[in-house]
N, C-alpha and C. Protein backbone atom coordinates (compact mmCIF):
# COMPACT_ATOMS: atom_id res chain seq x y z
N UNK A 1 108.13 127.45 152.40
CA UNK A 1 107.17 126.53 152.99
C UNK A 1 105.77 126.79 152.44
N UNK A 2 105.29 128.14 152.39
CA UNK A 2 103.57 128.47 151.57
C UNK A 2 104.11 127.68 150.27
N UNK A 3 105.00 127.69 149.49
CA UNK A 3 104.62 126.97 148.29
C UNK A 3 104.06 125.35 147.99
N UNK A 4 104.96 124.93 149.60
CA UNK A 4 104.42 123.39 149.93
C UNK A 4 102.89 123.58 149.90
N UNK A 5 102.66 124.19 151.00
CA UNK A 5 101.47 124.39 151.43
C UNK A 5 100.57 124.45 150.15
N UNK A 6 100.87 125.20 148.91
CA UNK A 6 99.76 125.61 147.71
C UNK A 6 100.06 123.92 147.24
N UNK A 7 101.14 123.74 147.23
CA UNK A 7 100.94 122.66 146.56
C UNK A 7 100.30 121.23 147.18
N UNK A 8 100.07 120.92 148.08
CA UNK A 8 99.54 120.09 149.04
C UNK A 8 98.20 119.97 148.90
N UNK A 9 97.38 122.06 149.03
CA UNK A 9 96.47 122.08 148.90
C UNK A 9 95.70 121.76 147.75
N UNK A 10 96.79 122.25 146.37
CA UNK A 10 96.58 121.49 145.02
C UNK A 10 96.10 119.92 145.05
N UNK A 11 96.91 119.19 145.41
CA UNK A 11 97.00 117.76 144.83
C UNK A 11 95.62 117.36 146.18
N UNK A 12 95.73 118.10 147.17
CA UNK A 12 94.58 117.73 147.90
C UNK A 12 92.85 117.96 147.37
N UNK A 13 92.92 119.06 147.21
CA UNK A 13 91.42 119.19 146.57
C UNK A 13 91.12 118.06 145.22
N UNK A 14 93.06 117.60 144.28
CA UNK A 14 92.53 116.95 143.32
C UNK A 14 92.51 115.30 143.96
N UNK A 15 92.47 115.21 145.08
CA UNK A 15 92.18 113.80 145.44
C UNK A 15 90.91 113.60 145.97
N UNK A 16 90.24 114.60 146.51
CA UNK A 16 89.44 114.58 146.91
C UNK A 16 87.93 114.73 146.79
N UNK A 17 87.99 115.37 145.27
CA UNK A 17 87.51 114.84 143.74
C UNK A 17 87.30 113.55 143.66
N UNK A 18 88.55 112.24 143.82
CA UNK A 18 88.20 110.95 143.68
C UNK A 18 87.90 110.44 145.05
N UNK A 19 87.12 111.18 145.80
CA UNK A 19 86.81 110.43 147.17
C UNK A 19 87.61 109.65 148.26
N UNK A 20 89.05 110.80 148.01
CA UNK A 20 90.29 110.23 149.07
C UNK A 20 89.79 110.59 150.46
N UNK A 21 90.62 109.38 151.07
CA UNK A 21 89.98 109.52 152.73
C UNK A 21 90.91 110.31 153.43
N UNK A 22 90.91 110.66 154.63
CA UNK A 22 91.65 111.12 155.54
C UNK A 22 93.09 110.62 155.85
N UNK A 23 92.89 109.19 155.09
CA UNK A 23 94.67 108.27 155.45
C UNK A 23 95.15 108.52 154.23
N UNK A 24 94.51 109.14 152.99
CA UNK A 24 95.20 109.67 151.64
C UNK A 24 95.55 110.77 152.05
N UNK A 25 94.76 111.65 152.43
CA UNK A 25 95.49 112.95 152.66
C UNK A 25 96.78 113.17 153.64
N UNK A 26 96.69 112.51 154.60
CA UNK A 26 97.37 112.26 155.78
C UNK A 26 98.91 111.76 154.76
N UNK A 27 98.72 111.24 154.33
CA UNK A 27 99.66 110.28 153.35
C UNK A 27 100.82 111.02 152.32
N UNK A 28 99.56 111.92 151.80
CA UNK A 28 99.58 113.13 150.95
C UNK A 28 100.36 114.10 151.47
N UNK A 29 100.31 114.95 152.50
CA UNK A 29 100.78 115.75 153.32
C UNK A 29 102.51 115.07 153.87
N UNK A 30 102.49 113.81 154.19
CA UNK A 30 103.73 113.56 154.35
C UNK A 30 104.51 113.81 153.16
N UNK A 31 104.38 113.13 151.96
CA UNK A 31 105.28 113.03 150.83
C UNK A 31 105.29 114.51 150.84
N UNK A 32 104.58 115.67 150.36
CA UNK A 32 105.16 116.48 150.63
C UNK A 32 105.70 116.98 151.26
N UNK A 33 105.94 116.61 152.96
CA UNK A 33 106.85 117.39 153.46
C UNK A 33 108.59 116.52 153.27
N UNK A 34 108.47 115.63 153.04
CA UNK A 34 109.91 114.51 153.00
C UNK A 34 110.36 114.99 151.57
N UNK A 35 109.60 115.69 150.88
CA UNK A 35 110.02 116.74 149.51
C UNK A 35 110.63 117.83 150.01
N UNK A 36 109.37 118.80 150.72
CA UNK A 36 110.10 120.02 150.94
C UNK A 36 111.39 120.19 152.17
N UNK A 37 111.23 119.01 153.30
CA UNK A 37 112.07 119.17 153.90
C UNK A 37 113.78 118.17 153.39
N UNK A 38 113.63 116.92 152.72
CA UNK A 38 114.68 116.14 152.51
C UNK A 38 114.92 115.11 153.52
N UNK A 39 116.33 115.44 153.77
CA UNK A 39 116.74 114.39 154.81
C UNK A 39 117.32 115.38 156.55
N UNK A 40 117.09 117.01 156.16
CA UNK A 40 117.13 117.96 156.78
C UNK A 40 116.65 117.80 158.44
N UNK A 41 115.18 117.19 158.39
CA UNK A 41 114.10 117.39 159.58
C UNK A 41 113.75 115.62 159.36
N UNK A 42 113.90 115.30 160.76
CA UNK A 42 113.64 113.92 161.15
C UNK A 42 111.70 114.18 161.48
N UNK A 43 111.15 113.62 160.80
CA UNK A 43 109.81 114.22 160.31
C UNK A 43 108.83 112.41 161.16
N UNK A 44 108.07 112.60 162.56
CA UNK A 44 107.54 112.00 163.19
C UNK A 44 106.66 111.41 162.49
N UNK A 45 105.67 110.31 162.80
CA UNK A 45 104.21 110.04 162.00
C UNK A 45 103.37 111.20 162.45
N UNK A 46 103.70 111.87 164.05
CA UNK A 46 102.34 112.55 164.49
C UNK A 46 102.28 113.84 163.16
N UNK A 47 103.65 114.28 162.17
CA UNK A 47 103.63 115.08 161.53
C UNK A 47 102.65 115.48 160.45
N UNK A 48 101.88 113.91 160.19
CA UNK A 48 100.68 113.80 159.08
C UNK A 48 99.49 114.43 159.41
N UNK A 49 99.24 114.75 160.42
CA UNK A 49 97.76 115.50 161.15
C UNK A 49 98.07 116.97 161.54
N UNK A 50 99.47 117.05 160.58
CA UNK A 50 99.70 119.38 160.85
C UNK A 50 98.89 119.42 160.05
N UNK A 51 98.35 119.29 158.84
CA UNK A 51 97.82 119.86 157.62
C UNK A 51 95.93 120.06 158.35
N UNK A 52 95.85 119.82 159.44
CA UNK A 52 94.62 119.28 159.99
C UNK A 52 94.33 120.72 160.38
N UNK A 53 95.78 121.21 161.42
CA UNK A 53 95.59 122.31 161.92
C UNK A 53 95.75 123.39 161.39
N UNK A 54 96.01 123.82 159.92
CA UNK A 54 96.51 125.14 159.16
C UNK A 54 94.79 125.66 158.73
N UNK A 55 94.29 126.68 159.55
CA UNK A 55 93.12 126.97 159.42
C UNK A 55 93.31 127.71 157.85
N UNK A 56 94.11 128.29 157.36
CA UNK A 56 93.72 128.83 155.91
C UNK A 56 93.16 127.85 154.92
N UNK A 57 93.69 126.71 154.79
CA UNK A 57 93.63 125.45 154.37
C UNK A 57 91.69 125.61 154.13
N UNK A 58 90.84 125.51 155.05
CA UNK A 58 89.97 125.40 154.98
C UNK A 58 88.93 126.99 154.86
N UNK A 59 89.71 127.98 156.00
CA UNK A 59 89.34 128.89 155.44
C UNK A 59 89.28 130.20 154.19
N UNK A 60 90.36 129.98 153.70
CA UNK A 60 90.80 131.13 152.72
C UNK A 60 91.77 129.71 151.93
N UNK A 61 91.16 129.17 150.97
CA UNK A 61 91.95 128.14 150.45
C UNK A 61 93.00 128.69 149.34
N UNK A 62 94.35 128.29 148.77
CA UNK A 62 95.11 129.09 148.23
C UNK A 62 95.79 130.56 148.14
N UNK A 63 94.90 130.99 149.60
CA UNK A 63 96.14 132.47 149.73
C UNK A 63 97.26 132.11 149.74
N UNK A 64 98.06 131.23 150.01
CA UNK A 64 99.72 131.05 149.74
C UNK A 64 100.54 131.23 148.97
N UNK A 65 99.40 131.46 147.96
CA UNK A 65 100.17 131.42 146.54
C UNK A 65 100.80 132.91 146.84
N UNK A 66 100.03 133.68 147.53
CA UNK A 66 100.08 135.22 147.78
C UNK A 66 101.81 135.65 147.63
N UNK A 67 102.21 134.10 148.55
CA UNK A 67 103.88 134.93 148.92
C UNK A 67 104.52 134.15 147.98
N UNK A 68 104.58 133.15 147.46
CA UNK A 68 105.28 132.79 146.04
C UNK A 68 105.23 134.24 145.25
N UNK A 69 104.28 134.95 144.51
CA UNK A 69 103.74 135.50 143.39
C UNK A 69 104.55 136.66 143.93
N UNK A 70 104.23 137.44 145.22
CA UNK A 70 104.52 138.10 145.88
C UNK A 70 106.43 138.04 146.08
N UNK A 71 107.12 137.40 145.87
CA UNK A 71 108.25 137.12 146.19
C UNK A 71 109.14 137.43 144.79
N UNK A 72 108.25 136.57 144.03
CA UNK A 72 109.06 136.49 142.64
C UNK A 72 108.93 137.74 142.03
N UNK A 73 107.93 138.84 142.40
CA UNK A 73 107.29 139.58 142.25
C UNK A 73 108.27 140.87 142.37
N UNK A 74 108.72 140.82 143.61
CA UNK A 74 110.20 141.70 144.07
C UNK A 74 111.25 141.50 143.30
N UNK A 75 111.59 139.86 142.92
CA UNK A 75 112.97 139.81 142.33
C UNK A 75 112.77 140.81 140.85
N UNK A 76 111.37 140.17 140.32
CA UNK A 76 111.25 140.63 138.78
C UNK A 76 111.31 142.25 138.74
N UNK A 77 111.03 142.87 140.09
CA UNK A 77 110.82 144.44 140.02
C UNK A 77 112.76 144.83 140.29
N UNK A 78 113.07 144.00 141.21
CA UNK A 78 114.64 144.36 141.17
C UNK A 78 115.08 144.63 139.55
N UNK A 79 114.68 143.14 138.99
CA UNK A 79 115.59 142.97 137.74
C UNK A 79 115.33 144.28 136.87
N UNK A 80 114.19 144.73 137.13
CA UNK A 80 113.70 146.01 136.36
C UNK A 80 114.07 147.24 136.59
N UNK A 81 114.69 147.39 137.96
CA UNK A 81 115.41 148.14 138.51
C UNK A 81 116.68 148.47 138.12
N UNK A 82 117.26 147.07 137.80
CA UNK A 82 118.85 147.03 137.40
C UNK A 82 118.44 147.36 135.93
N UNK A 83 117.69 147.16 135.18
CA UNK A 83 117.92 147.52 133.70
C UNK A 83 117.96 148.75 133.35
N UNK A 84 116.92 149.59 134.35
CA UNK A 84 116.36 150.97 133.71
C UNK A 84 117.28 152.14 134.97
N UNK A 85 117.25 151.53 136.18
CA UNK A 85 118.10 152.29 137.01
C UNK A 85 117.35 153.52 137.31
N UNK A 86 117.94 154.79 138.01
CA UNK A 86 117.48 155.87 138.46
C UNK A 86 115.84 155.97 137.94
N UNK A 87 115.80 155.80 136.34
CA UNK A 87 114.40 156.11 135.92
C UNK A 87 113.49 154.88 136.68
N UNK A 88 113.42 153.97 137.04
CA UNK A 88 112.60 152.99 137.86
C UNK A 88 112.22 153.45 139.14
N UNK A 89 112.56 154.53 139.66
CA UNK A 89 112.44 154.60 141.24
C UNK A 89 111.24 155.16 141.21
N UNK A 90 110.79 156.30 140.27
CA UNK A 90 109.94 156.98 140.34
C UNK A 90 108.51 156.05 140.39
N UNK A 91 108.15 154.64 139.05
CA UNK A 91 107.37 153.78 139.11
C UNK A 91 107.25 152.84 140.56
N UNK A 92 108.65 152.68 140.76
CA UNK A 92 108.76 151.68 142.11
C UNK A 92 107.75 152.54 143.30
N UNK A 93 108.15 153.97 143.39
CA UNK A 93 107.00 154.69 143.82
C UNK A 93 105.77 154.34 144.24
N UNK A 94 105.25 155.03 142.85
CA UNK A 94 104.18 154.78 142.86
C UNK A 94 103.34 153.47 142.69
N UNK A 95 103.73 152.52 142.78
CA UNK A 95 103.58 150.83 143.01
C UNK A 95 103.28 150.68 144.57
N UNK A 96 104.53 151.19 145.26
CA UNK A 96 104.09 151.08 146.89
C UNK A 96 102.77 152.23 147.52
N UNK A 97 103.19 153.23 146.67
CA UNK A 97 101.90 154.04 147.11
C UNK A 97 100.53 153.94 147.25
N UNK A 98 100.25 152.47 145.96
CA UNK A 98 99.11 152.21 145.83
C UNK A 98 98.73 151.36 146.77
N UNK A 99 99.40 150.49 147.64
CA UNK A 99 99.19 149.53 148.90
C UNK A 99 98.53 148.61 148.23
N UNK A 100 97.38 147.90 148.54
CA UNK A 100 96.46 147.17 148.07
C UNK A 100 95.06 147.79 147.14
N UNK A 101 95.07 149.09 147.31
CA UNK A 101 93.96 149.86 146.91
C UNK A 101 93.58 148.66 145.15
N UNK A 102 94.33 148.38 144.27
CA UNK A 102 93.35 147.74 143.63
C UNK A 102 94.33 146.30 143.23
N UNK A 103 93.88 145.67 142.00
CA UNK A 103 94.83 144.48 141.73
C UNK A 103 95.98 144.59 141.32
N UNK A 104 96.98 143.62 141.56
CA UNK A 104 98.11 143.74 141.54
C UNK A 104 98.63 143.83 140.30
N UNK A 105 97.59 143.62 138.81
CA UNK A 105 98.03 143.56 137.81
C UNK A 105 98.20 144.99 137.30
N UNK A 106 96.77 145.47 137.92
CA UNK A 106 96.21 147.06 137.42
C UNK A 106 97.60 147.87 137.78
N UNK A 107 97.80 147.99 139.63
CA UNK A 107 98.74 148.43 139.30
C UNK A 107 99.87 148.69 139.16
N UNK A 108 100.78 147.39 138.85
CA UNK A 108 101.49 147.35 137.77
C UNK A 108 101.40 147.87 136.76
N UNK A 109 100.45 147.78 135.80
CA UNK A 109 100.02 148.40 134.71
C UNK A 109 100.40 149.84 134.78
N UNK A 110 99.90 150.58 135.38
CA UNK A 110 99.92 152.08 135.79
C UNK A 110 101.21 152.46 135.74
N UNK A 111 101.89 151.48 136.17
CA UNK A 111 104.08 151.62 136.66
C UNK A 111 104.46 151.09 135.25
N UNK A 112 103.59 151.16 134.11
CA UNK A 112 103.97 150.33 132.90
C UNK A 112 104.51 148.97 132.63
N UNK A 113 104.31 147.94 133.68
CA UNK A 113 104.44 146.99 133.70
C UNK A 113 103.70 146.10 133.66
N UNK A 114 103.72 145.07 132.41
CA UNK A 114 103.20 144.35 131.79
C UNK A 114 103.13 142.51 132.89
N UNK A 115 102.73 142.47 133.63
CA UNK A 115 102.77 141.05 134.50
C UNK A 115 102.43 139.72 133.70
N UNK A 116 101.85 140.17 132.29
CA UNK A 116 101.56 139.11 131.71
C UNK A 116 102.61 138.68 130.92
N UNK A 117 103.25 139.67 130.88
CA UNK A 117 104.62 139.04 129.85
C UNK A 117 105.75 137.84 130.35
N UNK A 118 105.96 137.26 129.84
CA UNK A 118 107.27 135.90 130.16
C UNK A 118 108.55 136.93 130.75
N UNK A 119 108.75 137.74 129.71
CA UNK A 119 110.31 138.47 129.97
C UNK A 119 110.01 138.83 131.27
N UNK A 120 108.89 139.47 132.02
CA UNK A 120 108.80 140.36 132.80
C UNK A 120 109.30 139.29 134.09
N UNK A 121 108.66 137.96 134.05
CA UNK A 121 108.78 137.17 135.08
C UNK A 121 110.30 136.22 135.10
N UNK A 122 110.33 136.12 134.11
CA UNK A 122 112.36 135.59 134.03
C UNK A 122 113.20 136.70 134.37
N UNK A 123 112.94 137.91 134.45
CA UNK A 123 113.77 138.66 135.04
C UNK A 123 113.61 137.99 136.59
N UNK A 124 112.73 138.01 137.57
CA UNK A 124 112.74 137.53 138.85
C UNK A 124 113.66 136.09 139.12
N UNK A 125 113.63 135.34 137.95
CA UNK A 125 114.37 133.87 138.09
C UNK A 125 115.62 134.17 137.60
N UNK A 126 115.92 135.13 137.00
CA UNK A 126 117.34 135.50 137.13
C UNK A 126 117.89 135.87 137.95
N UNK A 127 117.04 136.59 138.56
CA UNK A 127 117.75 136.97 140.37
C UNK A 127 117.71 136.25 141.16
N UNK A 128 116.80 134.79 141.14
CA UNK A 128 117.14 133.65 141.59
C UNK A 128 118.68 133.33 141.18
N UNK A 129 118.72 132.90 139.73
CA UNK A 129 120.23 132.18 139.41
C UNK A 129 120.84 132.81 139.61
N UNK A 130 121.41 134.72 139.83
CA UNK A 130 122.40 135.26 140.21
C UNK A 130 122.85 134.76 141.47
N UNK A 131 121.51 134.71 142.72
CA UNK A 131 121.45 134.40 143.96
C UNK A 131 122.38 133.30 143.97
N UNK A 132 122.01 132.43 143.02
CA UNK A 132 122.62 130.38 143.52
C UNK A 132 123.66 130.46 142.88
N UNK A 133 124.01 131.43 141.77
CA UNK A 133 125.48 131.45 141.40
C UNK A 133 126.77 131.69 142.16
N UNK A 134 125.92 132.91 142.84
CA UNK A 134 126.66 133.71 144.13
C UNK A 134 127.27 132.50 145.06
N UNK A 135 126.00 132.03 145.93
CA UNK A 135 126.00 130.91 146.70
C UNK A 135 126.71 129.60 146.76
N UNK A 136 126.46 129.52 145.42
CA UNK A 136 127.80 128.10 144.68
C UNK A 136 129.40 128.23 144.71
N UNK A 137 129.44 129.63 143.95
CA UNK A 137 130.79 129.91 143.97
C UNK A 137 131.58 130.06 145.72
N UNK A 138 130.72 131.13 146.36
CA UNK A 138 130.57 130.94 147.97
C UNK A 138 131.41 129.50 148.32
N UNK A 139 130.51 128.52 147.94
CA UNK A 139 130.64 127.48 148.72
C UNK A 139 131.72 126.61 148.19
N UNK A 140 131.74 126.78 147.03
CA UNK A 140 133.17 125.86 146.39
C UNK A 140 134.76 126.43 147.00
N UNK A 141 134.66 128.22 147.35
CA UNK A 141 135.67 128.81 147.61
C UNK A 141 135.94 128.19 149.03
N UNK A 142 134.69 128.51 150.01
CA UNK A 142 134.80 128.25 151.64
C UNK A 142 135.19 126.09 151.76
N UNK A 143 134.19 125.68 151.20
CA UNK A 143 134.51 124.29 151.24
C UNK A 143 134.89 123.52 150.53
N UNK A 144 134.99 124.30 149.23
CA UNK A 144 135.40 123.19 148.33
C UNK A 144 134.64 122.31 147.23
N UNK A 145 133.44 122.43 147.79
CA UNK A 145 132.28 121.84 147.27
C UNK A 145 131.25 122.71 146.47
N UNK A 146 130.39 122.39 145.15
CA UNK A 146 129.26 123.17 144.78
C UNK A 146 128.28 122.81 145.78
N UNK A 147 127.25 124.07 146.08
CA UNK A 147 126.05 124.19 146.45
C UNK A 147 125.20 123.00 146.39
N UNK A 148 124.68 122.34 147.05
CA UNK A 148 124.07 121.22 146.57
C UNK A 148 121.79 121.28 146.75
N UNK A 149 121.35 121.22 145.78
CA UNK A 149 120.09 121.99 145.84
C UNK A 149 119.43 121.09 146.80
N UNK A 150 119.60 119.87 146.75
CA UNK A 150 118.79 118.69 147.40
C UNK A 150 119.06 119.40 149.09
N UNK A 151 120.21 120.22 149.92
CA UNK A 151 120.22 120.48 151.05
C UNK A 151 119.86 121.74 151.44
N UNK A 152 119.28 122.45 150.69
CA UNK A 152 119.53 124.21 150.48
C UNK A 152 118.36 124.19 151.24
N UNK A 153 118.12 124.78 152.28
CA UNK A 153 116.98 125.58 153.23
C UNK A 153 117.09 127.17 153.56
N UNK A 154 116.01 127.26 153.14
CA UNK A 154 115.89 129.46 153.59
C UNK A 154 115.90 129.36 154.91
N UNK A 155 116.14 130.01 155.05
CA UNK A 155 116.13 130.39 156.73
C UNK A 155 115.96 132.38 157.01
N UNK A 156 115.68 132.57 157.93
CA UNK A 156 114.73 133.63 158.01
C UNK A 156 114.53 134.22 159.63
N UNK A 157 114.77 135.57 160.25
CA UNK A 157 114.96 135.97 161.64
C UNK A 157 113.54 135.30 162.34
N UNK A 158 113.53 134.69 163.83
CA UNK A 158 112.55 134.50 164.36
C UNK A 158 112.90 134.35 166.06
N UNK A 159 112.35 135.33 166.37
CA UNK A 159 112.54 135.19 167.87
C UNK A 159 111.05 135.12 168.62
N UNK A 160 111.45 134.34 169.84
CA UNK A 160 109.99 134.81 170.50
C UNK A 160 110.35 134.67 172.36
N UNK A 161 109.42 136.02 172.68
CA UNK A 161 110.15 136.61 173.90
C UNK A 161 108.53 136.89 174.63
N UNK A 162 108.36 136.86 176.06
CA UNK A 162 107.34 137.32 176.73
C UNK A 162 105.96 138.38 176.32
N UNK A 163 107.15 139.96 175.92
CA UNK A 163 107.05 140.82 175.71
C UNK A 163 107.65 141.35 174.44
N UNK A 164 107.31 142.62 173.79
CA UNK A 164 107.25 143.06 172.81
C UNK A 164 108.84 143.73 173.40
N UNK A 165 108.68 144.68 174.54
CA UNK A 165 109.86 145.28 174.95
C UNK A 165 111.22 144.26 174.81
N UNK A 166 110.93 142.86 175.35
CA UNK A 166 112.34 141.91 175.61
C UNK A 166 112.29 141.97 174.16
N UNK A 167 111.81 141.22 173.71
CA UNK A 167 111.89 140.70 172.14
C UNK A 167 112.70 142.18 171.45
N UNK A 168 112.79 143.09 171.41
CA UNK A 168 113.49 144.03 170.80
C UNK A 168 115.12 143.73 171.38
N UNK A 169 114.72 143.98 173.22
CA UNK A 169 116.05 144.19 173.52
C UNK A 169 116.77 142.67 173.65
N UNK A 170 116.30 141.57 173.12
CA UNK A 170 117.07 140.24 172.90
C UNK A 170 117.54 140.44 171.65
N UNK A 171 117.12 141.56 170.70
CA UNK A 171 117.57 141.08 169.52
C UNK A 171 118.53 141.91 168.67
N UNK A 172 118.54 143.10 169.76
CA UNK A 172 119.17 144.09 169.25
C UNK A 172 120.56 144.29 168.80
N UNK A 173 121.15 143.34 169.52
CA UNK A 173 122.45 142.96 168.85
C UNK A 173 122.60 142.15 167.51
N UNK A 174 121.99 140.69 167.83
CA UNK A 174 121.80 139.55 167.45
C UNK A 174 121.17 139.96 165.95
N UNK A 175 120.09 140.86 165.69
CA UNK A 175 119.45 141.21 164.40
C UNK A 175 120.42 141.58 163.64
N UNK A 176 121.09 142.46 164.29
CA UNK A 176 122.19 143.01 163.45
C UNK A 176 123.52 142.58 163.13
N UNK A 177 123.95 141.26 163.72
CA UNK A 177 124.91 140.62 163.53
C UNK A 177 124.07 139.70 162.40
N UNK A 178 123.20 139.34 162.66
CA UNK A 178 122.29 138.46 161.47
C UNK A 178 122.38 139.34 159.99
N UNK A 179 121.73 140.11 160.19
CA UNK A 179 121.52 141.21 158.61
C UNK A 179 123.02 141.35 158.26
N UNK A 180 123.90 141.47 159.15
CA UNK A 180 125.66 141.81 158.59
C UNK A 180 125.64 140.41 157.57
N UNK A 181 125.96 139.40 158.47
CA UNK A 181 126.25 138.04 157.69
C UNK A 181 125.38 137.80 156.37
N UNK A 182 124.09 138.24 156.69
CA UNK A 182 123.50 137.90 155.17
C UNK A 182 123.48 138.61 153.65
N UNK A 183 123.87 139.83 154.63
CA UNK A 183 123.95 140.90 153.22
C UNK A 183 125.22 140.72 152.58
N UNK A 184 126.13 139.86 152.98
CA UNK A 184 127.14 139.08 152.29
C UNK A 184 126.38 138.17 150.54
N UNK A 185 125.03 137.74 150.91
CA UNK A 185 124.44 136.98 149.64
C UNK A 185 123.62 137.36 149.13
N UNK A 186 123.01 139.01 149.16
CA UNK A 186 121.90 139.21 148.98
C UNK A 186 122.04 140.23 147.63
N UNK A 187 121.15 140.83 147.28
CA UNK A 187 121.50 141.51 146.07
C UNK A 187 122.53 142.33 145.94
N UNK A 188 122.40 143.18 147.03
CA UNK A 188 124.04 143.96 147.10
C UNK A 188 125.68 143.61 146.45
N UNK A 189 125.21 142.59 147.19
CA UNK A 189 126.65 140.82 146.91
C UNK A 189 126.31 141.35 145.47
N UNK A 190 125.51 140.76 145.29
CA UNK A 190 125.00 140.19 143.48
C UNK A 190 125.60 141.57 142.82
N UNK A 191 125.00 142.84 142.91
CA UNK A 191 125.74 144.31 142.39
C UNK A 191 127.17 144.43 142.26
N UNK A 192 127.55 143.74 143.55
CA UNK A 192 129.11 144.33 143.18
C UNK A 192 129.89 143.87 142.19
N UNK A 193 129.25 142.52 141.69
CA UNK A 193 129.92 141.85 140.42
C UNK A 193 129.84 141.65 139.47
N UNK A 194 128.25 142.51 139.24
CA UNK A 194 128.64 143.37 138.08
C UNK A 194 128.99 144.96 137.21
């Protein structure tokens, strides 16, 4: 969903350049969501005036990109993982050690990793296509059918409870019947076959 969001905010600032009104943007904001959602979410008119309420939008414009970059970011460090093996753990290290202390390129750099390179970032989209390969085959075996991209939605744990205490003990089963079922598609899956 942040990638909608970067991208929304994209095509928004470039309309707004040509002096688009509030019923362009409004307008704007739908087509993207009848993109990102499909035919998935029966999507209201009142839905054109969310983009109104996402305070980053106006305050911190394009942090979203944060968790795209941030995402692909993991796969490409997996893929780097699987190439070099045991010797990667030590860099993977010291990568988390650094927290935010400086940019994300620097340190990378330091873990000898080059962020500017192409190879470095198609490793991460390969762990995408392992993912949808996985997923396809999955689905042709269980139904019969390939994966179809136009219906594919992430989905992701979310509970919400009074208290911090319930919210644990509602989920304490339930989390873990969740993480069982998924680690069926997740890289693990992906390891065992090769």
């Amino acid at each position: 969903r942040q990638v909608y969001f970067a991208i929304f905010e994209r095509d928004a600032h470039a309309l707004v350049q040509k002096n688009a009104s509030t019923d362009d943007l409004c307008a704007l904001y739908m087509d993207n969501l009848r993109e990102e959602f499909g035919d998935s979410v029966e999507l209201s008119d009142d839905f054109k005036w969310e983009w109104v309420s996402i305070p980053h939008i106006y305050h911190t414009p394009f942090y979203v990109y944060a968790y795209a970059f941030g995402q692909l970011l993991v796969f490409s460090l997996y893929q780097q993982f699987k190439a070099e093996g045991e010797s990667f753990k030590p860099k993977y290290l010291r990568i988390l050690s650094s927290g935010g202390s400086e940019a994300p390129e620097r340190i990378l750099a330091e873990a000898g990793i080059d962020i500017r390179s192409p190879k470095f970032w198609q490793g991460g989209f390969d762990v995408l296509d392992t993912n949808w390969n996985i997923a396809d085959e999955i689905s042709r075996e269980s139904r019969g059918v390939p994966m179809d991209r136009r219906v594919l939605r992430l989905v992701g744990p979310m509970h919400i409870a009074p208290t911090r205490e319930q919210a644990r003990a509602n989920v304490e089963f339930g989390l873990v019947k969740w993480r069982n079922y998924f680690s069926g598609i997740n890289f693990t899956a992906a390891d065992q076959d090769t």
